[in-house]
C-alpha atoms as a PDB file:
ATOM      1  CA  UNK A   1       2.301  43.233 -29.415  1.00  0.00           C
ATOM      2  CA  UNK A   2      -1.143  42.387 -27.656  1.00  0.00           C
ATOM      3  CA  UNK A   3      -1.226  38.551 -26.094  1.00  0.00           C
ATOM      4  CA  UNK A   4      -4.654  37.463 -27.501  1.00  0.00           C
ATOM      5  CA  UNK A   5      -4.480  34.958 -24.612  1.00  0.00           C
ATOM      6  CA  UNK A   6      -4.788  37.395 -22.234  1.00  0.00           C
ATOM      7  CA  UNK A   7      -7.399  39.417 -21.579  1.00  0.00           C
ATOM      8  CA  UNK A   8      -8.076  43.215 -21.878  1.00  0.00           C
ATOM      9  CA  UNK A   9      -5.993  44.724 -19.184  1.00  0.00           C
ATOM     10  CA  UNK A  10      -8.201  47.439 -18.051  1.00  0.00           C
ATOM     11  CA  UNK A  11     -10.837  45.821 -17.263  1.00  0.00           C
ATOM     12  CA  UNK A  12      -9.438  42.916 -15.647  1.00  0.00           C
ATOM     13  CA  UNK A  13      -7.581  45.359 -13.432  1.00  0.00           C
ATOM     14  CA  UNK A  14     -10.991  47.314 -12.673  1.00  0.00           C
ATOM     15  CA  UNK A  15     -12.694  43.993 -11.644  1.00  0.00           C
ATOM     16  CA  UNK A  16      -9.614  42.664  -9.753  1.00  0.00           C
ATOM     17  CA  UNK A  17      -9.998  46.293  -7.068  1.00  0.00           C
ATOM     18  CA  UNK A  18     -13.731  45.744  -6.755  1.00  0.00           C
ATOM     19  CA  UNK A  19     -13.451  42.362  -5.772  1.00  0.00           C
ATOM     20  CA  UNK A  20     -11.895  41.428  -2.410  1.00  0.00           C
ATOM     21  CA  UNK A  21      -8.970  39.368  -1.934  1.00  0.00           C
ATOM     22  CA  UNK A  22      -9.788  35.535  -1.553  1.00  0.00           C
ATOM     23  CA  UNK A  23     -10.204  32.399  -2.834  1.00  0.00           C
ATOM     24  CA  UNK A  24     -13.359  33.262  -4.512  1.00  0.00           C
ATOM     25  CA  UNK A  25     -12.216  36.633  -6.373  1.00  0.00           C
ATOM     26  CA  UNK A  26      -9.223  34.373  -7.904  1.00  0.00           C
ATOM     27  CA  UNK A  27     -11.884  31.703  -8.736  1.00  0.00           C
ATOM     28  CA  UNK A  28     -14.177  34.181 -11.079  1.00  0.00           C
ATOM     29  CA  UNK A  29     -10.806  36.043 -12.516  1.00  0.00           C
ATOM     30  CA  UNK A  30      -9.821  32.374 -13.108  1.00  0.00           C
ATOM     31  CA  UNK A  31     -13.291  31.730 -14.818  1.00  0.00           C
ATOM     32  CA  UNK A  32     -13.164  34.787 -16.592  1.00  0.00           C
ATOM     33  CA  UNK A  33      -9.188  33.952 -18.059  1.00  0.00           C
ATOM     34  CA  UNK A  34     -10.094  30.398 -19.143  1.00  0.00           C
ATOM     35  CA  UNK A  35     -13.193  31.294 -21.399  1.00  0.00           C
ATOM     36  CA  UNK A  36     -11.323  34.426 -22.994  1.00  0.00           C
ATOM     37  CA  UNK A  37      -9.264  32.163 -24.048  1.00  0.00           C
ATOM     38  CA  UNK A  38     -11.327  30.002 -25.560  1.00  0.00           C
ATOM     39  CA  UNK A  39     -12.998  32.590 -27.430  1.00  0.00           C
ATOM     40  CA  UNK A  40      -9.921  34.438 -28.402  1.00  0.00           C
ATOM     41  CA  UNK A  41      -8.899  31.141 -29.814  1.00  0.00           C
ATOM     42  CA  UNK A  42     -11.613  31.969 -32.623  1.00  0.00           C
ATOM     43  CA  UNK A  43     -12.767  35.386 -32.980  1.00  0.00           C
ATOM     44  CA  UNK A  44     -10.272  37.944 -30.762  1.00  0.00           C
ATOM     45  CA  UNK A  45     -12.323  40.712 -31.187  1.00  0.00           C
ATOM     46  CA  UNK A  46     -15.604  39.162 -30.065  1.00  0.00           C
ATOM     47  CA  UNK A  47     -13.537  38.017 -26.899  1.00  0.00           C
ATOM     48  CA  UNK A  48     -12.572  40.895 -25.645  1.00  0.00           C
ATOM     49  CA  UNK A  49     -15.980  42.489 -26.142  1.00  0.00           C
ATOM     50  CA  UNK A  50     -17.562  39.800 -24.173  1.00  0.00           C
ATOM     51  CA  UNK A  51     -14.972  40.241 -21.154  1.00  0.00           C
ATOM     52  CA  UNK A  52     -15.600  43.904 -21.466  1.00  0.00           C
ATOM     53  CA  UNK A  53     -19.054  42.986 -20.502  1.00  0.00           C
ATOM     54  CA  UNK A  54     -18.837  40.163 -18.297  1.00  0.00           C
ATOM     55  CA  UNK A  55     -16.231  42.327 -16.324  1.00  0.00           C
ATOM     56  CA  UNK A  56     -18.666  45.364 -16.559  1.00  0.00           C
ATOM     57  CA  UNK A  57     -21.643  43.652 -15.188  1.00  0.00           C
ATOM     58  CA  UNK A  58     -19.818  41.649 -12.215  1.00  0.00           C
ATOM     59  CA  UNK A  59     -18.067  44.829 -11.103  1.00  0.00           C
ATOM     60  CA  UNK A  60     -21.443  46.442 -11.253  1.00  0.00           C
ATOM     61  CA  UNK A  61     -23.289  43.911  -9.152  1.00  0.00           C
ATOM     62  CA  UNK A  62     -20.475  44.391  -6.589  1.00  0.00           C
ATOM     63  CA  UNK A  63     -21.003  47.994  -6.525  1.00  0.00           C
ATOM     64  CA  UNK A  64     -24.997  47.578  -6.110  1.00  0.00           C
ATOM     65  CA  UNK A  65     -24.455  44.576  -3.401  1.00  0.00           C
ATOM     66  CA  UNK A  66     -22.568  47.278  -1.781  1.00  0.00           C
ATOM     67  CA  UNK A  67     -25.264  50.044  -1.964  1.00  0.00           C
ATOM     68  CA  UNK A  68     -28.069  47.614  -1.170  1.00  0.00           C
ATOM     69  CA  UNK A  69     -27.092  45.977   1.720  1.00  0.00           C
ATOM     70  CA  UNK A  70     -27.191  48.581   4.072  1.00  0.00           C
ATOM     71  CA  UNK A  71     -31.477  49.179   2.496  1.00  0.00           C
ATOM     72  CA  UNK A  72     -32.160  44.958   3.109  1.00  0.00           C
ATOM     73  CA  UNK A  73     -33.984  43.908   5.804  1.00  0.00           C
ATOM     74  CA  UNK A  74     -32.228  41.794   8.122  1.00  0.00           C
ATOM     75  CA  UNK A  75     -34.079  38.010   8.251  1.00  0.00           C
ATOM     76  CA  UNK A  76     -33.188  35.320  11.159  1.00  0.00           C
ATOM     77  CA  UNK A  77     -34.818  32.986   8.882  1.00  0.00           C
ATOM     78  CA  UNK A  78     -32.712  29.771   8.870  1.00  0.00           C
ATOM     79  CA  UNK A  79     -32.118  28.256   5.512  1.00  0.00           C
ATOM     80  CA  UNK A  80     -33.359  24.750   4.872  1.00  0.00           C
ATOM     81  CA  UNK A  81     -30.473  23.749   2.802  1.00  0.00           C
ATOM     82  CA  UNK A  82     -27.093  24.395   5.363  1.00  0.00           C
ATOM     83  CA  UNK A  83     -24.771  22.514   3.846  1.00  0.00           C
ATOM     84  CA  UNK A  84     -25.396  24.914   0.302  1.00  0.00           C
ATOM     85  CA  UNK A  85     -22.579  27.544   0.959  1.00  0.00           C
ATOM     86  CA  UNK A  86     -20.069  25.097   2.616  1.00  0.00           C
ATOM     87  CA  UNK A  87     -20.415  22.736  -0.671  1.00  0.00           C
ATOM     88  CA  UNK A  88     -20.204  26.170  -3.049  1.00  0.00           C
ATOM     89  CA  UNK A  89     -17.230  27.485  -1.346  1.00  0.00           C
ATOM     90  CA  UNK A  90     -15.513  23.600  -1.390  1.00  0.00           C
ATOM     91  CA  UNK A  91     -16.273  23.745  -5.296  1.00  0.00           C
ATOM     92  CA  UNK A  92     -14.761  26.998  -5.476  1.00  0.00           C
ATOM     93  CA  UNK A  93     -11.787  25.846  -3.345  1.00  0.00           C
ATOM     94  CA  UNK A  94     -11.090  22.538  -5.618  1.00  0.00           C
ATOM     95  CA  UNK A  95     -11.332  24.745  -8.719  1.00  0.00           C
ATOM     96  CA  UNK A  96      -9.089  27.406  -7.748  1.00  0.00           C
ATOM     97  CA  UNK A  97      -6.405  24.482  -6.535  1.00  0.00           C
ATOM     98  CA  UNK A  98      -6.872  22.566  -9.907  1.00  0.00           C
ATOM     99  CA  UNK A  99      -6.389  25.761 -11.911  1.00  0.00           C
ATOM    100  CA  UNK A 100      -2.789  26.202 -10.148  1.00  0.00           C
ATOM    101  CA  UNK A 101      -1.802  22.817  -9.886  1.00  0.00           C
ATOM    102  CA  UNK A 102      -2.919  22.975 -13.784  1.00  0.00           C
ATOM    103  CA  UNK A 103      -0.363  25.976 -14.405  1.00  0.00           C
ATOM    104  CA  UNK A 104       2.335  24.143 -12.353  1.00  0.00           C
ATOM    105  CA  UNK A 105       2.374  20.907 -14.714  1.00  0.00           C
ATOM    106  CA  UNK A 106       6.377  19.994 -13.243  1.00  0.00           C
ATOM    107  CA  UNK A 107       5.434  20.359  -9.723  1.00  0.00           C
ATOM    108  CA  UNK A 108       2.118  18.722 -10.089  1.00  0.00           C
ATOM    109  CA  UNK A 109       3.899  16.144 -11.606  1.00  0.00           C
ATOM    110  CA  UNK A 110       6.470  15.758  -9.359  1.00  0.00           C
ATOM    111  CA  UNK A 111       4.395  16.597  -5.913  1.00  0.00           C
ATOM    112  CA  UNK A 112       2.097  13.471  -7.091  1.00  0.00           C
ATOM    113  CA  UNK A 113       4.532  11.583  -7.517  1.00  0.00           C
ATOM    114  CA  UNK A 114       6.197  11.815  -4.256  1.00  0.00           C
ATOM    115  CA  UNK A 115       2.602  11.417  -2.923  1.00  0.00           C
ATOM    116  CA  UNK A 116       2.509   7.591  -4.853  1.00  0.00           C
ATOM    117  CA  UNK A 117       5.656   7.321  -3.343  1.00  0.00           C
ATOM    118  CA  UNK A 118       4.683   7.477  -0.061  1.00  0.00           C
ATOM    119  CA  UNK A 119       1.357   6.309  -0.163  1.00  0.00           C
ATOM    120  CA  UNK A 120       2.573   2.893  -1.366  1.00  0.00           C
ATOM    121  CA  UNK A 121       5.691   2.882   0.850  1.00  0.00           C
ATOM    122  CA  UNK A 122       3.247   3.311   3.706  1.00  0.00           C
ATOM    123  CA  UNK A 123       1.217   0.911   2.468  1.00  0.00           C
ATOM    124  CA  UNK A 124       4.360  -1.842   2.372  1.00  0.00           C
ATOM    125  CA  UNK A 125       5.480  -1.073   5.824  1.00  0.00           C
ATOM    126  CA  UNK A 126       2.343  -1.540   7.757  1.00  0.00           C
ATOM    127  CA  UNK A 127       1.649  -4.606   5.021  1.00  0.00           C
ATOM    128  CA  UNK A 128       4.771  -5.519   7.582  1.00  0.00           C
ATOM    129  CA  UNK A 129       4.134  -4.417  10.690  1.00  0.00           C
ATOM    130  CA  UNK A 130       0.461  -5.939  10.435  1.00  0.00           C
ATOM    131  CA  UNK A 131       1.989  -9.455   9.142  1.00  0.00           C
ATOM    132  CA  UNK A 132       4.629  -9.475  11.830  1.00  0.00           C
ATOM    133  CA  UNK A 133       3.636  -7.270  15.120  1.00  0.00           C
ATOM    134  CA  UNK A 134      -0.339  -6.864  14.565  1.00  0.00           C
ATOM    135  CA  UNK A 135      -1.541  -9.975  13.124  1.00  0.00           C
ATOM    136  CA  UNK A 136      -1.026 -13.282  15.326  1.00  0.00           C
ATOM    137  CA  UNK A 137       1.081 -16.158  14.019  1.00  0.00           C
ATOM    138  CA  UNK A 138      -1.396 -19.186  12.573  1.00  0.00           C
ATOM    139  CA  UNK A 139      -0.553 -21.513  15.468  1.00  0.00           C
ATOM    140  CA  UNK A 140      -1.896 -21.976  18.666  1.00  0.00           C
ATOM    141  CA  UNK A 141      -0.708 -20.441  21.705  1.00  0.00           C
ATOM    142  CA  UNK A 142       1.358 -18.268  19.415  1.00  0.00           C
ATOM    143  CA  UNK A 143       1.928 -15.448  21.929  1.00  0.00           C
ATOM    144  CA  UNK A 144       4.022 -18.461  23.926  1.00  0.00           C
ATOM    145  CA  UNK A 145       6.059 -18.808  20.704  1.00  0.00           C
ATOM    146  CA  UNK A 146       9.558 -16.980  20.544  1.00  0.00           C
ATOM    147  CA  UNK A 147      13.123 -17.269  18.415  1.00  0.00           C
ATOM    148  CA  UNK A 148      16.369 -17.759  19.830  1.00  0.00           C
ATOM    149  CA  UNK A 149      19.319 -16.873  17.839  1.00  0.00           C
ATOM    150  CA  UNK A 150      23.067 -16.273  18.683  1.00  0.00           C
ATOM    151  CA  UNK A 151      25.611 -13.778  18.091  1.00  0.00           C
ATOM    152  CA  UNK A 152      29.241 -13.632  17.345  1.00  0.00           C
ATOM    153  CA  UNK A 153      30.332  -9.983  17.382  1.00  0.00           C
ATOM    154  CA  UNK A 154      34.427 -10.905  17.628  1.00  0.00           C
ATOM    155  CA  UNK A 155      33.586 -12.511  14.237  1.00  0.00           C
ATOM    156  CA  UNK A 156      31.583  -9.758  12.673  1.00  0.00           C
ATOM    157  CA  UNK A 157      28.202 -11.581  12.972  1.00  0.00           C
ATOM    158  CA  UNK A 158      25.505  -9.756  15.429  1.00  0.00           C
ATOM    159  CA  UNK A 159      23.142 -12.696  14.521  1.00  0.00           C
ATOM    160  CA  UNK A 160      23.478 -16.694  13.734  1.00  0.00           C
ATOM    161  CA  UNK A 161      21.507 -19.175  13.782  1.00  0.00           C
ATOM    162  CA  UNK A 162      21.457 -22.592  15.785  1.00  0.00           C
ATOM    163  CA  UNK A 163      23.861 -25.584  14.830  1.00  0.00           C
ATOM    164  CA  UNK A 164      22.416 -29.098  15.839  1.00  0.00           C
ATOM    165  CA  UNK A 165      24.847 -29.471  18.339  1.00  0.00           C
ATOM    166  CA  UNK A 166      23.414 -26.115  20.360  1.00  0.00           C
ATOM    167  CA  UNK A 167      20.436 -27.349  19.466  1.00  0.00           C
ATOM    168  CA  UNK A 168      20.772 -30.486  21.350  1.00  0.00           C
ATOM    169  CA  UNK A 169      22.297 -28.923  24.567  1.00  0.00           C
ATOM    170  CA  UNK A 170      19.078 -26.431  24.748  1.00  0.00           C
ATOM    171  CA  UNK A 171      16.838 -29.331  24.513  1.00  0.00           C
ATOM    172  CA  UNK A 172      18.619 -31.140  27.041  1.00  0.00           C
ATOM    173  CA  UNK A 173      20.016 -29.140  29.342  1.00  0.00           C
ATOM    174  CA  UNK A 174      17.407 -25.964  29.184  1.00  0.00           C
ATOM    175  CA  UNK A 175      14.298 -25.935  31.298  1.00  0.00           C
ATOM    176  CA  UNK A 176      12.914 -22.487  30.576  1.00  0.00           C
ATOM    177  CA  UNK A 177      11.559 -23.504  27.123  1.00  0.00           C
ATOM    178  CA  UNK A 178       8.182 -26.080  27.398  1.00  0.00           C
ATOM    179  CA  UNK A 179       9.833 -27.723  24.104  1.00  0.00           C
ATOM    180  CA  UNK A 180      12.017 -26.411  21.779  1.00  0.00           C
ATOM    181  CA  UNK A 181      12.303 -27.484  17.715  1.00  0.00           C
ATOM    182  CA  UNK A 182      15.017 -26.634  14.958  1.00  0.00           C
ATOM    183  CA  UNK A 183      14.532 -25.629  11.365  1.00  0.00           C
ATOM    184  CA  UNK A 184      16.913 -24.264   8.368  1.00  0.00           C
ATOM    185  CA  UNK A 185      15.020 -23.159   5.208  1.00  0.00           C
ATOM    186  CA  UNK A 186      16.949 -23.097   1.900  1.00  0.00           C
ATOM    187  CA  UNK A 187      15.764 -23.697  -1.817  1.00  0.00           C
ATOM    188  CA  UNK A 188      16.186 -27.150  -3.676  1.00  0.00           C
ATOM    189  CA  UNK A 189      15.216 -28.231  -7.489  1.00  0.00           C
ATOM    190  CA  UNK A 190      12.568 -30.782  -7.224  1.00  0.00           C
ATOM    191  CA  UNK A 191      11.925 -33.207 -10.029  1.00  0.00           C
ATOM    192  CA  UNK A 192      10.015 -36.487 -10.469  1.00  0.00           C
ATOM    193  CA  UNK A 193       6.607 -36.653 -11.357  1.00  0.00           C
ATOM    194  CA  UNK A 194       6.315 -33.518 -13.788  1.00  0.00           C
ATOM    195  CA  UNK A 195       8.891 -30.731 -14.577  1.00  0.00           C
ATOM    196  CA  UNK A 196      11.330 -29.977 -12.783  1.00  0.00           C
ATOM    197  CA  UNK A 197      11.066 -26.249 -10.522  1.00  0.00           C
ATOM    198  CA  UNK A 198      12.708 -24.964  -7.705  1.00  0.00           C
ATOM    199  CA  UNK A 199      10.345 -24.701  -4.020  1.00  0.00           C
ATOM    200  CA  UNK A 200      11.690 -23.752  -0.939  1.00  0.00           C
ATOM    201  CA  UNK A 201      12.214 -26.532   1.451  1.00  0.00           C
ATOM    202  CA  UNK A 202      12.626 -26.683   5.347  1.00  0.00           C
ATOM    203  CA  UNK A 203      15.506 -29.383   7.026  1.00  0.00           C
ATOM    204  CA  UNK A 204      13.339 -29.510  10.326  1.00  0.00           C
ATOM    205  CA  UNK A 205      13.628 -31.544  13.665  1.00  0.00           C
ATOM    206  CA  UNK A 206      10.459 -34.035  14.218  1.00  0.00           C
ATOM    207  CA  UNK A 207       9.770 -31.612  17.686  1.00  0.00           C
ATOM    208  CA  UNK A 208       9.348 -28.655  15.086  1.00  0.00           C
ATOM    209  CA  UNK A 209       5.748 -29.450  15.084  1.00  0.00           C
ATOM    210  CA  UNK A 210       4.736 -30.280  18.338  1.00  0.00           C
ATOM    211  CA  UNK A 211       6.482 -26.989  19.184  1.00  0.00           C
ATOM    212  CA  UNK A 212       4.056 -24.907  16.737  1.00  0.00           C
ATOM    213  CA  UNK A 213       0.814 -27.449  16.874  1.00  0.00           C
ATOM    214  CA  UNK A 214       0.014 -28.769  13.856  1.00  0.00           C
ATOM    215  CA  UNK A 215      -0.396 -32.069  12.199  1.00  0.00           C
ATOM    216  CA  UNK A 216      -0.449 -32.984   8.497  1.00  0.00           C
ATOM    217  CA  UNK A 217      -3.493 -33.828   6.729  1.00  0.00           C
ATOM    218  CA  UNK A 218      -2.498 -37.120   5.774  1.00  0.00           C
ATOM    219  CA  UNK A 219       0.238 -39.317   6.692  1.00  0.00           C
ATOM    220  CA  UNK A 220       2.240 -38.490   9.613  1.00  0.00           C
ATOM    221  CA  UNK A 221       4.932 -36.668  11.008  1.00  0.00           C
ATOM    222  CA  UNK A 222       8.680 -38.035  11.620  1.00  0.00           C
ATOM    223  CA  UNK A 223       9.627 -40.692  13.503  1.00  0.00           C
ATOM    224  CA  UNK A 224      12.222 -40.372  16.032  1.00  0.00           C
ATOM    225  CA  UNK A 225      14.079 -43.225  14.151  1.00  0.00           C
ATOM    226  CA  UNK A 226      14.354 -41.073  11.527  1.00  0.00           C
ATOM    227  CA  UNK A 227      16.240 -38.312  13.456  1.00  0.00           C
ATOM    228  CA  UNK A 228      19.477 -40.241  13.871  1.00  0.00           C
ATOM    229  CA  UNK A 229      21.861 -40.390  11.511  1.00  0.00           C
ATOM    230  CA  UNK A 230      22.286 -42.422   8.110  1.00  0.00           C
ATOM    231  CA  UNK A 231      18.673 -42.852   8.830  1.00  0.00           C
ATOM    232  CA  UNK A 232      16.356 -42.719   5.516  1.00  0.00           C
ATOM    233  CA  UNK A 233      15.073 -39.484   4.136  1.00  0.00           C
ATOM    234  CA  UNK A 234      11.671 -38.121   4.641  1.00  0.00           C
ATOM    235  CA  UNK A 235       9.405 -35.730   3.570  1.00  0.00           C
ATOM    236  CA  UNK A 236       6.338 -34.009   4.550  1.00  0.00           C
ATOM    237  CA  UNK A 237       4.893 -31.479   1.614  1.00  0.00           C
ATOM    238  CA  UNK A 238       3.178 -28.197   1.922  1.00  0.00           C
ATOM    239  CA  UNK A 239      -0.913 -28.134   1.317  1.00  0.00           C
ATOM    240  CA  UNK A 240      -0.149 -25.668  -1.914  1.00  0.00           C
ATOM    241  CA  UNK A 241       2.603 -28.012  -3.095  1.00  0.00           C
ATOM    242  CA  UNK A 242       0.229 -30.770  -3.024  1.00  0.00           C
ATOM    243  CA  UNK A 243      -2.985 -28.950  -4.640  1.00  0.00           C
ATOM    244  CA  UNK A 244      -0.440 -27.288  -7.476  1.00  0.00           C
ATOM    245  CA  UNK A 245       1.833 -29.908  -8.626  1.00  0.00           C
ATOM    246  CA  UNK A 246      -0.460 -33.468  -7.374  1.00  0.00           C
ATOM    247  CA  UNK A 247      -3.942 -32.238  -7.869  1.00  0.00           C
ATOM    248  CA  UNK A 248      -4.452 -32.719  -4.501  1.00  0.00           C
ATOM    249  CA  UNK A 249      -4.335 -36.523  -4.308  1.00  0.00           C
ATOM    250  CA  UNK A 250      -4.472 -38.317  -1.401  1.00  0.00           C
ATOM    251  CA  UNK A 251      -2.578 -41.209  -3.057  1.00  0.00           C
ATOM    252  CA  UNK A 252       0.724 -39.122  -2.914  1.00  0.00           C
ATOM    253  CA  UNK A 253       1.856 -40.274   0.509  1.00  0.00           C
ATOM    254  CA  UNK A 254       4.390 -43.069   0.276  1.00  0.00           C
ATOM    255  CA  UNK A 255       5.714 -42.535  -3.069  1.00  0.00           C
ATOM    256  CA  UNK A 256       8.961 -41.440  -3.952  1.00  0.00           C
ATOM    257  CA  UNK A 257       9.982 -37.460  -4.684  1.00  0.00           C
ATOM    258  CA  UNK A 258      13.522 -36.035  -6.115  1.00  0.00           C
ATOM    259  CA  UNK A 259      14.556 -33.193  -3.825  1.00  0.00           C
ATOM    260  CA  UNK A 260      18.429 -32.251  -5.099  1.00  0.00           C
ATOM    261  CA  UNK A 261      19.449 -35.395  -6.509  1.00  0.00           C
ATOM    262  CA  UNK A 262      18.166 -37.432  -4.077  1.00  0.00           C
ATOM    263  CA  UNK A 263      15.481 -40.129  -2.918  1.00  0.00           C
ATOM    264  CA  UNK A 264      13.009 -38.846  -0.234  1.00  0.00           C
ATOM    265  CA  UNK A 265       9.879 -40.771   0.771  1.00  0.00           C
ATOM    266  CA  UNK A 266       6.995 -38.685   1.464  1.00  0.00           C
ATOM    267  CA  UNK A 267       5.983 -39.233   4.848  1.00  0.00           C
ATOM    268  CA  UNK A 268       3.027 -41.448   5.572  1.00  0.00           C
ATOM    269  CA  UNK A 269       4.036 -44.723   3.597  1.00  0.00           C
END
């Protein structure tokens, strides 16, 4: 039974020997493959009469380039247009790699996958890397700026953080650091003055911000009578807190926020 996608063997193998062995020669067989089947797909017969010719007159031109270039004369003319051949031979390279990839649909599939894959895992790390060991922190001074943690290996713990108590003896007894604050993030439901959500809050000693240099916008920072204990609670709130949920009013310092249950003054009152 004849495949009427493929086309006429003998003349396909006739053109294949008179062509030479490269990218191009499987870029024209590939040319010559797609539109007989395109035509087959309508009129068979017609087809394979037109590859009969098409295959005819390209092996025929190869046979008279052959012939006639001994009888050319020989020109040191330089052409005008350089970049001509390097941007046919690209076009014939891109074709001939899209006409594989094309007859490979699982491994295209999968090799651009794995290429998305990496591209965007890639991209995450050095979002990283750039955040953390390229980009400087937003504070002044911030090469000065370093972490101290502690470690407990007979307890299975390669890395702790600072208890107020440690945190007292370093700022009392240690000279090496200039100053030296203490913070513990967590997450806490805050409600009062709209619906209730959950935002990440900071427990932070009042030399926290001397340490990194800043200053609120309004208000103020802590007292140092509010660092003892049973002292009242303050609060200071983050700029985006205070655009998103208090449109950014100035009036907000003093009043009274919910954070877990209970009654913090924002700082500034």
């Amino acid at each position: 039974m004849t495949n009427t996608n493929s086309p006429p063997r003998i003349p396909e193998q006739a053109l294949r020997r008179r062509l030479p062995r490269d990218a191009a020669a499987s870029s024209i067989l590939g040319d010559l493959r797609e539109e007989y089947a395109q035509r087959a797909a309508t009129a068979v017969t017609n087809a394979r009469r037109w590859y009969w010719r098409e295959a005819f007159s390209i092996a025929t031109r190869r046979v008279l380039d052959r012939v006639l270039k001994p009888l050319r004369p020989v020109t040191t003319q330089r052409s005008s247009r350089k970049g001509d051949a390097m941007l046919a031979r690209l076009i014939i390279d891109f074709r001939y790699a899209f006409r594989t990839l094309r007859r490979s649909m699982g491994f295209t599939i999968a090799a651009a996958t794995t290429l998305a894959i990496g591209v965007g895992a890639n991209t995450a790390i050095f979002s990283v890397v750039n955040g953390i060991l390229l980009e400087p922190l937003p504070f002044p001074d911030a090469d000065r700026l370093t972490s101290v943690w502690h470690a407990a290996p007979g307890l299975g713990y390669d890395r702790i953080g600072m208890s107020p108590g440690i945190f007292t003896e370093y700022r009392d007894q240690v000279s090496a650091f200039e100053n030296i604050g203490l913070y513990v993030a967590s997450q806490s439901n805050l409600t009062g003055d709209g619906e209730p959500e959950r935002v990440r809050t900071v427990t932070a000693s009042r030399s926290l911000f001397d340490v990194l240099g800043v200053n609120p916008t309004y208000g103020r920072l802590f007292a140092a009578a509010e660092e003892v204990p049973n002292a009242p609670n303050v609060a200071l709130i983050s700029e985006r807190l205070w655009e998103r949920r208090f449109g950014s009013d100035p009036s907000v310092v003093g009043k009274t926020i919910q954070v877990s249950g209970d009654a913090i003054h924002r700082v500034g009152e």
